[in-house]
C-alpha atoms as a PDB file:
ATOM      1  CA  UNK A   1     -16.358  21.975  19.685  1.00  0.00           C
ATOM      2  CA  UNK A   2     -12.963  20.250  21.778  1.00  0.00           C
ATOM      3  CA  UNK A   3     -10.279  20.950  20.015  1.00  0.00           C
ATOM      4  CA  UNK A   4      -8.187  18.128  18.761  1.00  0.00           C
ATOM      5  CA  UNK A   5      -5.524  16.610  20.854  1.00  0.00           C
ATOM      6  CA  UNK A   6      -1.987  17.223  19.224  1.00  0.00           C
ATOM      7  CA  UNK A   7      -1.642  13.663  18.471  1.00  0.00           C
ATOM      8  CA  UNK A   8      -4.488  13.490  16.134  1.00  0.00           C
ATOM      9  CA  UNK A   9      -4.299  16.885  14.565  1.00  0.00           C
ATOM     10  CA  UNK A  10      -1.898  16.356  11.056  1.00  0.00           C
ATOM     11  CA  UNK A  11       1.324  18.012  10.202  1.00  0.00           C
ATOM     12  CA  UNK A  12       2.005  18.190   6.636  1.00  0.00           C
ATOM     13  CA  UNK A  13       5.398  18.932   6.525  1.00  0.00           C
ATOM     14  CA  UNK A  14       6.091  18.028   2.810  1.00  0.00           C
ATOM     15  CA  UNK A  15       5.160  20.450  -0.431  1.00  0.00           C
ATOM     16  CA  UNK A  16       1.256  21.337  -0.418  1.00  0.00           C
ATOM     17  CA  UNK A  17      -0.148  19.284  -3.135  1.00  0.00           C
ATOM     18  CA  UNK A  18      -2.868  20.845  -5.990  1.00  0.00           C
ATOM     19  CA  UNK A  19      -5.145  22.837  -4.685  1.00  0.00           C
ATOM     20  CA  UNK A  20      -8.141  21.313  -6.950  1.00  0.00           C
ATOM     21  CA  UNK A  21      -8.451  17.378  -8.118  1.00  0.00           C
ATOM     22  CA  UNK A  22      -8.951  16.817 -11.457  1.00  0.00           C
ATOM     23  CA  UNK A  23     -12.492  14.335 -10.940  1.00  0.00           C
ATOM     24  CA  UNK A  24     -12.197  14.531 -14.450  1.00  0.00           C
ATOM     25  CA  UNK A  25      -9.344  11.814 -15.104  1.00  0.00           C
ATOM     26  CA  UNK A  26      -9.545   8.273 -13.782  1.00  0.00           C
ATOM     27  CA  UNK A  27      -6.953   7.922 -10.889  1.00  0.00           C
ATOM     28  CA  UNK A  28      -5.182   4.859  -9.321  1.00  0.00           C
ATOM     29  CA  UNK A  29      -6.412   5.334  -5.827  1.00  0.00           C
ATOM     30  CA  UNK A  30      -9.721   6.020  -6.644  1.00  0.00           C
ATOM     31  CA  UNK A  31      -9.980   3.130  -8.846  1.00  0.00           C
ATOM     32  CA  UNK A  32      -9.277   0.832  -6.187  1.00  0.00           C
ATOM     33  CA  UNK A  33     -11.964   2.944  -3.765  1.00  0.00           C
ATOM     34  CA  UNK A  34     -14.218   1.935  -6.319  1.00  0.00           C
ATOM     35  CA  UNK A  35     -13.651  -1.538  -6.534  1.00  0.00           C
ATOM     36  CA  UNK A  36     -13.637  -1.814  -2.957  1.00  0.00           C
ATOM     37  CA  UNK A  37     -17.321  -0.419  -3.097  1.00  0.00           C
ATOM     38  CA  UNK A  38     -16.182   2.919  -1.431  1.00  0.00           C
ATOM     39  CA  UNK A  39     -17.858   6.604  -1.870  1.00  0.00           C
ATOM     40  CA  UNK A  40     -14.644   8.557  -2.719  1.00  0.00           C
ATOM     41  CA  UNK A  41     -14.533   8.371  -6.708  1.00  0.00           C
ATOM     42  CA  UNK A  42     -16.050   9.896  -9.266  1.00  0.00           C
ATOM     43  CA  UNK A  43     -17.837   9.442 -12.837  1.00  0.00           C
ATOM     44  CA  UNK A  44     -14.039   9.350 -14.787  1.00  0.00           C
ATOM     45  CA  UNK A  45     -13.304   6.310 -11.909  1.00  0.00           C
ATOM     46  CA  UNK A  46     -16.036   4.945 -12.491  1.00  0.00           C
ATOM     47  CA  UNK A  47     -16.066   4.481 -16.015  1.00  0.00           C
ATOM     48  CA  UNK A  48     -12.355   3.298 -15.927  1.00  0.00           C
ATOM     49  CA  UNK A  49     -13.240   0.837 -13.370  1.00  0.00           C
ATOM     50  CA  UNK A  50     -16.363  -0.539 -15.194  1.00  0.00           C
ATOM     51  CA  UNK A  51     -14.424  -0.975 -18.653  1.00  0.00           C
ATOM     52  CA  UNK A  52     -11.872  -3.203 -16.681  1.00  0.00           C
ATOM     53  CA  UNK A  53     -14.652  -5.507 -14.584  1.00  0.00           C
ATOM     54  CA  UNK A  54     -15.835  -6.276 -18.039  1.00  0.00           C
ATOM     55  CA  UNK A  55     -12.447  -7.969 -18.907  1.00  0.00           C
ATOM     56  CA  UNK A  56     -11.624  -9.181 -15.482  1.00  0.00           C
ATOM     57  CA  UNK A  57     -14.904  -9.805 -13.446  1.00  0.00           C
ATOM     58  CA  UNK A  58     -12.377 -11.202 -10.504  1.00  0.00           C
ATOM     59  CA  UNK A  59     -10.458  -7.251 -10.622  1.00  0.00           C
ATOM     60  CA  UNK A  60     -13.021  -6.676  -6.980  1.00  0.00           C
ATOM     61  CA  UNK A  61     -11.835  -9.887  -5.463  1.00  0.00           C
ATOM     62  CA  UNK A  62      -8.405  -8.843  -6.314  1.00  0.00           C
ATOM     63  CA  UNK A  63      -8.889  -5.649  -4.439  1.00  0.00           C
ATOM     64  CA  UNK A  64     -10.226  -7.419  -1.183  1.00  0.00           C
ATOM     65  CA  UNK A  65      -7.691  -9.857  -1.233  1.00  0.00           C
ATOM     66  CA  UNK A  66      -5.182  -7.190  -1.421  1.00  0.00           C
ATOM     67  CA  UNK A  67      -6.940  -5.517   1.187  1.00  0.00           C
ATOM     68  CA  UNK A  68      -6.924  -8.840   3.252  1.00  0.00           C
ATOM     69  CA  UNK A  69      -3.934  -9.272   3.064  1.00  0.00           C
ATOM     70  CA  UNK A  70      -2.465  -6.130   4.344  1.00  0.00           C
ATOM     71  CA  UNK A  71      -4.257  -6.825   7.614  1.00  0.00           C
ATOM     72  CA  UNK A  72      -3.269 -10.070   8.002  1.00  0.00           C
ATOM     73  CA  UNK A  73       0.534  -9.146   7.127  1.00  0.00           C
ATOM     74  CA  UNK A  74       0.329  -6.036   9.761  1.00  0.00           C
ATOM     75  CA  UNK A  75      -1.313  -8.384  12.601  1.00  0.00           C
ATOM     76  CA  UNK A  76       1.865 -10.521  11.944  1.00  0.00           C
ATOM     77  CA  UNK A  77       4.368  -7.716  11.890  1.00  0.00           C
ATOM     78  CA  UNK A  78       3.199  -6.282  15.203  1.00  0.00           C
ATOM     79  CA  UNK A  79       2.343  -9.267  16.939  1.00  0.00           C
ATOM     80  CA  UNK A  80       4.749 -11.992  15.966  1.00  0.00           C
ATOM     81  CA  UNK A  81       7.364 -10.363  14.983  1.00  0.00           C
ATOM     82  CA  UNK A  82       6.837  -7.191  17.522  1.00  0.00           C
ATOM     83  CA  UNK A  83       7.333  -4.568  15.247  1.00  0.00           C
ATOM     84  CA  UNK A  84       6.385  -0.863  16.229  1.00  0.00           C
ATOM     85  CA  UNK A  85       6.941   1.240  13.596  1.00  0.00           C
ATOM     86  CA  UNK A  86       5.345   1.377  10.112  1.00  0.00           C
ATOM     87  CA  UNK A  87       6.125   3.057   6.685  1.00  0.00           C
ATOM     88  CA  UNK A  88       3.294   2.998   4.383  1.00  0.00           C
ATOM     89  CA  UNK A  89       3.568   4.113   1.178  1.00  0.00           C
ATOM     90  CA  UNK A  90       0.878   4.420  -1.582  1.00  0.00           C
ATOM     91  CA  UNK A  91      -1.887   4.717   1.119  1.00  0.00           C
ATOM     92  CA  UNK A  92      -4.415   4.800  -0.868  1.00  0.00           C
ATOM     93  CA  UNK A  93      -8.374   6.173   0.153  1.00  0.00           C
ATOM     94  CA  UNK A  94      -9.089   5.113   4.007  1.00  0.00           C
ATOM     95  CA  UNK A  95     -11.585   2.256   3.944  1.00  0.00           C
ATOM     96  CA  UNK A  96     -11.770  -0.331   7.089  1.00  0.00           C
ATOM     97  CA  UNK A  97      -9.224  -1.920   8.877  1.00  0.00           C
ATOM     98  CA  UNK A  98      -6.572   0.496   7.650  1.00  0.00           C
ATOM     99  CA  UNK A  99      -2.036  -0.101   9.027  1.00  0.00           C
ATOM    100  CA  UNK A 100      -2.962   1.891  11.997  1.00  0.00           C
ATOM    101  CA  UNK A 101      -6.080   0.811  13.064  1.00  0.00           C
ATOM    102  CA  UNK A 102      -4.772  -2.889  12.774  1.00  0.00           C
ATOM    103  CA  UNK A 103      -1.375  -2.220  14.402  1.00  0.00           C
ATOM    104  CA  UNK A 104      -2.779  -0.098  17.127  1.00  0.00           C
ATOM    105  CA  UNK A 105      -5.425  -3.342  17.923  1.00  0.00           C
ATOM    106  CA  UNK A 106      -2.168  -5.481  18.219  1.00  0.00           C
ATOM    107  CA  UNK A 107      -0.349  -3.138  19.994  1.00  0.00           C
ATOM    108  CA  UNK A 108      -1.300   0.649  20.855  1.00  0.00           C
ATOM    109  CA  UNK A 109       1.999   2.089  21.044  1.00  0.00           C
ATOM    110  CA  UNK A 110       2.764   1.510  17.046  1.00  0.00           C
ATOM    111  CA  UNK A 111       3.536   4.513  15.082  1.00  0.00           C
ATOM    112  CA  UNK A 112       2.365   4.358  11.527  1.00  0.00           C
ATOM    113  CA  UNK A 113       3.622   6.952   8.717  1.00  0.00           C
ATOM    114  CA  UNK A 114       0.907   6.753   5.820  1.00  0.00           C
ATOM    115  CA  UNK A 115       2.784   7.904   2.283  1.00  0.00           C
ATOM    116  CA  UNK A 116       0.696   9.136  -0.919  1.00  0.00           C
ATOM    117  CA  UNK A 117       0.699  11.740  -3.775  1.00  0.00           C
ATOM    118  CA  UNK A 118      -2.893  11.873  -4.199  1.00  0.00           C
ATOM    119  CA  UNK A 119      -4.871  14.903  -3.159  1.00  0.00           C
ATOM    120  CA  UNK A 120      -7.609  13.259  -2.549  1.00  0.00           C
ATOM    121  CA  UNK A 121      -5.905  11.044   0.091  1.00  0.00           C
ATOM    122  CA  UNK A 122      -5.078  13.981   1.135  1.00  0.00           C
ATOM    123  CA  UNK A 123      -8.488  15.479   1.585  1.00  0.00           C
ATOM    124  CA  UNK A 124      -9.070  12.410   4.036  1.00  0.00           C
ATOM    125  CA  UNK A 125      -5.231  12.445   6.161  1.00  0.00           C
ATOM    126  CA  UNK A 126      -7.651  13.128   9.278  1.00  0.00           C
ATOM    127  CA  UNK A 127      -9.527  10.117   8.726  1.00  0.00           C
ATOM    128  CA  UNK A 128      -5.651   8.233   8.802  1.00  0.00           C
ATOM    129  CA  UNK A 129      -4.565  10.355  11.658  1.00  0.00           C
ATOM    130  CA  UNK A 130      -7.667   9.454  13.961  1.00  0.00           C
ATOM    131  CA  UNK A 131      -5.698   6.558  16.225  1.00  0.00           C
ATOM    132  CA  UNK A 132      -4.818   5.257  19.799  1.00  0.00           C
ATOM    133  CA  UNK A 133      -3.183   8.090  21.768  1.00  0.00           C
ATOM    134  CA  UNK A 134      -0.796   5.575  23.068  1.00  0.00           C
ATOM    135  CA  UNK A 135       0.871   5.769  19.044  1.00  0.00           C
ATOM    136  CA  UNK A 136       1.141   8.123  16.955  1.00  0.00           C
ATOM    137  CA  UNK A 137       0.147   8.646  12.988  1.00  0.00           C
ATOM    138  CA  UNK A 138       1.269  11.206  10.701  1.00  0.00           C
ATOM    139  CA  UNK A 139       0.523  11.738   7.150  1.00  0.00           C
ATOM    140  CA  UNK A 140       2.906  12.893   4.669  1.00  0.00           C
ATOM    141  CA  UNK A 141       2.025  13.899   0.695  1.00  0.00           C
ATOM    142  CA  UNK A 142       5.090  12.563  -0.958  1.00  0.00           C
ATOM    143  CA  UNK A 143       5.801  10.564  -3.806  1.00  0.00           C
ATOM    144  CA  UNK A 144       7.301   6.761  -3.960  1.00  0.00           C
ATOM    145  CA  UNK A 145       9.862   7.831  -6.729  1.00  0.00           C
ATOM    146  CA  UNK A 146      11.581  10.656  -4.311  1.00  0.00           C
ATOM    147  CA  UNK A 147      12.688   7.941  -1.634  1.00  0.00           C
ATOM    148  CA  UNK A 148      15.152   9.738   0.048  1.00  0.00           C
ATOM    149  CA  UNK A 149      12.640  13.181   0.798  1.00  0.00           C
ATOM    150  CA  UNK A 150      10.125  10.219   1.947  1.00  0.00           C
ATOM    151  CA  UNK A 151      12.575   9.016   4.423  1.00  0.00           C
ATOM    152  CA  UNK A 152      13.950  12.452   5.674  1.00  0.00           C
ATOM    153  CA  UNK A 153      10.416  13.373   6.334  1.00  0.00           C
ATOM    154  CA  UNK A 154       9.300   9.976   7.950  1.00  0.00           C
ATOM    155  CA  UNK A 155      12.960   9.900  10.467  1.00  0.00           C
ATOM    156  CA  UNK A 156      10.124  13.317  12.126  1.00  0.00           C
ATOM    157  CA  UNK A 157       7.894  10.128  13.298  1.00  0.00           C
ATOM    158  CA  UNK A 158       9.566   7.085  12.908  1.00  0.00           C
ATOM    159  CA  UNK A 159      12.973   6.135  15.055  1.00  0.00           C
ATOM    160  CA  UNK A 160      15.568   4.460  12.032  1.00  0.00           C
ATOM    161  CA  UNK A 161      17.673   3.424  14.344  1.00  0.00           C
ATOM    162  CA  UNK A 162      14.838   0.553  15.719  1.00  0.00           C
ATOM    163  CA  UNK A 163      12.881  -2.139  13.333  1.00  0.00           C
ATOM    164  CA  UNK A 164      10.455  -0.794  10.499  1.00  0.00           C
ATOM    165  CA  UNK A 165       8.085  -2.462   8.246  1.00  0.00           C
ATOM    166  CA  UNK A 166       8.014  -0.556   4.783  1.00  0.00           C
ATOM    167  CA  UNK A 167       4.306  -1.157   3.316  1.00  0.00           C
ATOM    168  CA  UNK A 168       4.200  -1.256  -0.803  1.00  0.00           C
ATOM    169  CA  UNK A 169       0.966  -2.760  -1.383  1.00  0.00           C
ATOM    170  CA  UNK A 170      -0.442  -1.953  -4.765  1.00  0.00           C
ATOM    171  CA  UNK A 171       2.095   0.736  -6.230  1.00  0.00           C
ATOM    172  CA  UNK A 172       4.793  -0.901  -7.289  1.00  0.00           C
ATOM    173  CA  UNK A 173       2.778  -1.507 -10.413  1.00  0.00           C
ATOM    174  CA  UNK A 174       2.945   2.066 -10.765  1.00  0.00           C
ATOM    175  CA  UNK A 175       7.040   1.728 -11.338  1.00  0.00           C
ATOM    176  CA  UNK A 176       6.683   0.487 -15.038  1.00  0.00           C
ATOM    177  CA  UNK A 177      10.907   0.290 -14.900  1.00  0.00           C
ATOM    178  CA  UNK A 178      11.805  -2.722 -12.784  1.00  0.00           C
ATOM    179  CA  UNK A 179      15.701  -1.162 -12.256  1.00  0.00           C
ATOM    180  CA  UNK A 180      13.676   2.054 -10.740  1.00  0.00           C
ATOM    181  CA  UNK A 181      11.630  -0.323  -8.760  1.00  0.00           C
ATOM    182  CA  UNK A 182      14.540  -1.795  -7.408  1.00  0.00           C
ATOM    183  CA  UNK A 183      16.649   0.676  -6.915  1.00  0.00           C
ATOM    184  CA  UNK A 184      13.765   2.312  -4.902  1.00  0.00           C
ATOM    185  CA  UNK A 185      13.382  -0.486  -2.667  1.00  0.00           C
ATOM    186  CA  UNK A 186      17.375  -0.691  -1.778  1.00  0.00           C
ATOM    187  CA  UNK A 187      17.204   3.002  -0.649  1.00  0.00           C
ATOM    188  CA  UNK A 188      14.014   2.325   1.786  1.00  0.00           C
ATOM    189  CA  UNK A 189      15.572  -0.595   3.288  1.00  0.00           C
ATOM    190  CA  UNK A 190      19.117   0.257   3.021  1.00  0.00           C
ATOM    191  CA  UNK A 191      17.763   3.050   5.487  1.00  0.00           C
ATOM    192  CA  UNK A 192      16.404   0.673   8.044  1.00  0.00           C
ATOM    193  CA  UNK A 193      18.165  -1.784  10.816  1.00  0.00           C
ATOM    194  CA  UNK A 194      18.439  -4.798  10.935  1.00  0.00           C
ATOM    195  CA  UNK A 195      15.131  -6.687  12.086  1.00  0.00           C
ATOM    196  CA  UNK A 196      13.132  -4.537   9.630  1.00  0.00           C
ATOM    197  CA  UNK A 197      10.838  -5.823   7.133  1.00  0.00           C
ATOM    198  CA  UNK A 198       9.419  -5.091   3.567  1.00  0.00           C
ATOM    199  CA  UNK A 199       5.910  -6.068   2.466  1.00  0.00           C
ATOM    200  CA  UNK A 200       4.850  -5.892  -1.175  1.00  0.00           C
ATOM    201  CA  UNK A 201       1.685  -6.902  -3.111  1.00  0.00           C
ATOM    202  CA  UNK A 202       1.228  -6.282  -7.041  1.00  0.00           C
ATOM    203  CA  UNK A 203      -0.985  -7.402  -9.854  1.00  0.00           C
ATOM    204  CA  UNK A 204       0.326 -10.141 -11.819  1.00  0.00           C
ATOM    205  CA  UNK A 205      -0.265 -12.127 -15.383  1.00  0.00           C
ATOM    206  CA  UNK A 206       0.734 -15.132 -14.155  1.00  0.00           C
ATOM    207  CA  UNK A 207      -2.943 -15.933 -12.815  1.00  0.00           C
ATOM    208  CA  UNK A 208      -6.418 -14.559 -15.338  1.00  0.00           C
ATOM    209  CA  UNK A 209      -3.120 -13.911 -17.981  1.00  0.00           C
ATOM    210  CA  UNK A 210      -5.796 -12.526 -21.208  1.00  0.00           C
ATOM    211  CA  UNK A 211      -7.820 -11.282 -18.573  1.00  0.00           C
ATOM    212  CA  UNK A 212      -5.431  -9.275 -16.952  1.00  0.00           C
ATOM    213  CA  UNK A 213      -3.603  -8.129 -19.860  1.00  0.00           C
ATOM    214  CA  UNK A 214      -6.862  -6.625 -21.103  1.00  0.00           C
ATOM    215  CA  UNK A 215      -7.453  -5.073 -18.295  1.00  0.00           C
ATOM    216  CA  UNK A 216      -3.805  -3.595 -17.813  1.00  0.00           C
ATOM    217  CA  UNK A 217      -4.574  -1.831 -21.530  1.00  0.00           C
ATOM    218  CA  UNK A 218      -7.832  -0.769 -20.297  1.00  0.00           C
ATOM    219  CA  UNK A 219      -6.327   0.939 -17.263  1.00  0.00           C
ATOM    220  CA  UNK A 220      -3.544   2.474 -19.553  1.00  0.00           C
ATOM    221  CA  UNK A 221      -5.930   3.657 -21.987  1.00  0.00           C
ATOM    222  CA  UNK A 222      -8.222   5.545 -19.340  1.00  0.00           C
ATOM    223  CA  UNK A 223      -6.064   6.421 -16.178  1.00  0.00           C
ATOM    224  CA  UNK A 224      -4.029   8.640 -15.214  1.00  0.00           C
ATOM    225  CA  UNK A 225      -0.958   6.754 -13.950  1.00  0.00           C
ATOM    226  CA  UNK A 226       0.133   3.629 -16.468  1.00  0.00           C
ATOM    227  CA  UNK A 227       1.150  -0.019 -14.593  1.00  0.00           C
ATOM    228  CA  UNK A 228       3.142  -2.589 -15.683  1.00  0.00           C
ATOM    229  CA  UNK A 229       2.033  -6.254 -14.145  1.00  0.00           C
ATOM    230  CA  UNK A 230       4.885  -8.186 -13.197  1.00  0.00           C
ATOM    231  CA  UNK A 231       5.720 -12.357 -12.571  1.00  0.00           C
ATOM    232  CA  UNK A 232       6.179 -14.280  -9.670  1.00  0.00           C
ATOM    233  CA  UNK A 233       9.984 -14.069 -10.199  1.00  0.00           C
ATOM    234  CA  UNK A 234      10.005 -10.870 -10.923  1.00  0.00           C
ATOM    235  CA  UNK A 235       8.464  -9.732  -7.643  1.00  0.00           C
ATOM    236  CA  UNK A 236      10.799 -12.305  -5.920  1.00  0.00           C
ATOM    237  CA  UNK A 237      13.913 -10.561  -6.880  1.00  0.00           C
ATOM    238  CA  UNK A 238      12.728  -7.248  -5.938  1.00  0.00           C
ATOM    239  CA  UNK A 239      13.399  -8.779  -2.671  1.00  0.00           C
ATOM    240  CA  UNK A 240      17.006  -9.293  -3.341  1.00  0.00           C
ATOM    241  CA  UNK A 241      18.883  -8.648  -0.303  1.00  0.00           C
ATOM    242  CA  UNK A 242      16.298  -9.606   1.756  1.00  0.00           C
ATOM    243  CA  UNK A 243      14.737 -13.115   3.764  1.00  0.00           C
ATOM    244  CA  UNK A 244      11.237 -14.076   2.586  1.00  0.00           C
ATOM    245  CA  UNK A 245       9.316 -14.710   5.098  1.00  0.00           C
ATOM    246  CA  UNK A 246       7.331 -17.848   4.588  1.00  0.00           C
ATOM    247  CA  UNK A 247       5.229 -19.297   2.321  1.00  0.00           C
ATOM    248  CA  UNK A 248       7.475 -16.677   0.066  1.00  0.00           C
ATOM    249  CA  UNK A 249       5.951 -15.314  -2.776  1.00  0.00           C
ATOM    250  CA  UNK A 250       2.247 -16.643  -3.306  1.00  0.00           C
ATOM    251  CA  UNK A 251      -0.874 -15.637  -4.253  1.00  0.00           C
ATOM    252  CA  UNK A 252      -2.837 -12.554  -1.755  1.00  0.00           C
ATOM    253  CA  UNK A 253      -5.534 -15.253   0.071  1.00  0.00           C
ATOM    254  CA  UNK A 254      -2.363 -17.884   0.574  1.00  0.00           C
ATOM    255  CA  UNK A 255      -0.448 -15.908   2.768  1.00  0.00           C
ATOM    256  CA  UNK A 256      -0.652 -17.159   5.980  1.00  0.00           C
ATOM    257  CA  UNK A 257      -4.841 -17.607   5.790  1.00  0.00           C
ATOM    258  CA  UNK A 258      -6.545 -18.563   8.932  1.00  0.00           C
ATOM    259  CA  UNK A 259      -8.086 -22.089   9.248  1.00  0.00           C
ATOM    260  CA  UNK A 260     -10.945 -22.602   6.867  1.00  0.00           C
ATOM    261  CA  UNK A 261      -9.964 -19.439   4.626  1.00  0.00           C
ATOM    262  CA  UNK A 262     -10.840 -19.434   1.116  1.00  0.00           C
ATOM    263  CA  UNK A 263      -7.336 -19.720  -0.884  1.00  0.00           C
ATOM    264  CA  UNK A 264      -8.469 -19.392  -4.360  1.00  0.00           C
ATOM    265  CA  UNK A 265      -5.652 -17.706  -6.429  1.00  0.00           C
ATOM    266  CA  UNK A 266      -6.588 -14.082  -7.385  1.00  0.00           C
ATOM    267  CA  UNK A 267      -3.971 -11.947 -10.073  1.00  0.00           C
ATOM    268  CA  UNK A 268      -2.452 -10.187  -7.286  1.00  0.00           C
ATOM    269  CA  UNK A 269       1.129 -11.821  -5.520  1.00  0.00           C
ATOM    270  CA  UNK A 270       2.128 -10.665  -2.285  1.00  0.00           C
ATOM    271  CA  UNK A 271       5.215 -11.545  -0.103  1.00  0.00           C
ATOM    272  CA  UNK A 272       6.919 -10.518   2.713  1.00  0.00           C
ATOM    273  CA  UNK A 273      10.297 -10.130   3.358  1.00  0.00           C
ATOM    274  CA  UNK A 274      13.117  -9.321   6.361  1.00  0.00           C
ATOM    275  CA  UNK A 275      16.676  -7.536   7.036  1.00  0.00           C
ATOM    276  CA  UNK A 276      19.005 -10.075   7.939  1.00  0.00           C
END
């Protein structure tokens, strides 16, 4: 077999994480591989996942809108905007249409820095690292709450002295303290020039409210990381600091949708933001 060329081979320069996964808990990421109709979960996931489609059918449409989102968020970042450089943190399972593989389509030179503490995620960093030669992708296995070890390991790929888009889509929910949440945001983009940007999507009660809420106890009950949803204004001020980009805060298929896109509010908010 070729060997790998060093620009898709990965370089895990951050602790090693578990050696086994425990398939026996529910976990966040796979969860959301579930609900996206992925492979990459197991019976505990499953089960989880099923409980909380009873209370909110819409939790799969959340996930693809999510999902939507982040590509059409990325196309904007690299093309309009002309950013190069991506942070993405709280990965999450490769599925289609992943930072890279939408950044690199926009423009091949982008470097993209994928961010999770997930061993599974892990398991598939090749998958993440497979890109356009012209870029570059590294993985790291790092947590959200350490910041600062996230940053001195991503300054290995990523130039802080030019524009970077931060990706938090989905894991802020996984900060149940709103100070820690925003304190963690401040030292990303604190870190970052001017010209950078921060995008963030999170589950909400403001849309499906007794829906979601029964669904947020269901997920606390059976997996292994507990959420917190949070309110339009509260994800707004999380961006304190920083310039929404338009439409602002809204609702995952209402950012930016192409002509004849179905807008139809789903319980997840999204927004995107800029360094003045």
């Amino acid at each position: 077999m070729t060997e790998r060329p060093d620009w898709m081979k990965p370089r895990f320069d951050a602790p090693a994480p578990p050696a086994e996964i425990d398939t026996s808990t529910a976990h966040p990421a796979r969860i959301w591989d579930y609900w996206l109709g992925g492979k990459d979960n197991f019976a505990a996931d499953r089960a989880t996942g099923d409980q909380i489609l009873r209370a909110m059918p819409q939790m799969g449409a959340n996930a693809r809108a999510d999902r939507a989102f982040l590509g059409r968020a990325v196309r904007y970042l690299a093309g309009e905007v002309g950013i190069r450089q991506f942070l993405d943190i709280g990965t999450g399972i490769p599925t289609a249409d992943n930072t890279h593989e939408v950044a690199q389509s926009v423009a091949p030179d982008s470097r993209v820095v994928y961010v999770d503490n997930d061993p599974i995620v892990l398991a598939h960093a090749r998958a993440l690292l497979v890109g356009d030669e012209r870029g570059t992708t590294d993985y790291l296995h790092a947590d959200l709450r350490n910041p600062a070890a996230i940053l001195k390991e991503a300054a290995r790929t990523l130039d802080f002295d030019r524009p970077i888009a931060v990706m938090l889509l989905g894991v802020l929910e996984f900060i149940t303290d709103t100070d820690e949440a925003a304190s963690i945001i401040r030292t990303l983009m604190d870190a970052v020039p001017s010209g950078s940007h921060l995008s963030v999507s999170l589950s909400t009660t403001e849309v499906e409210t007794e829906a979601m809420e029964e669904a947020a106890r269901l997920w606390n009950a059976g997996g292994s990381t507990p959420l917190v949803l949070r309110t339009k204004d509260e994800l707004a001020a999380l961006f304190d600091g920083l310039v929404l980009v338009d439409p602002g805060v809204v609702t995952c298929p209402a950012w930016r949708p192409g002509a004849g896109a179905d807008t139809t509010p789903v319980a997840q908010f999204c927004a995107v933001g800029r360094t003045p």
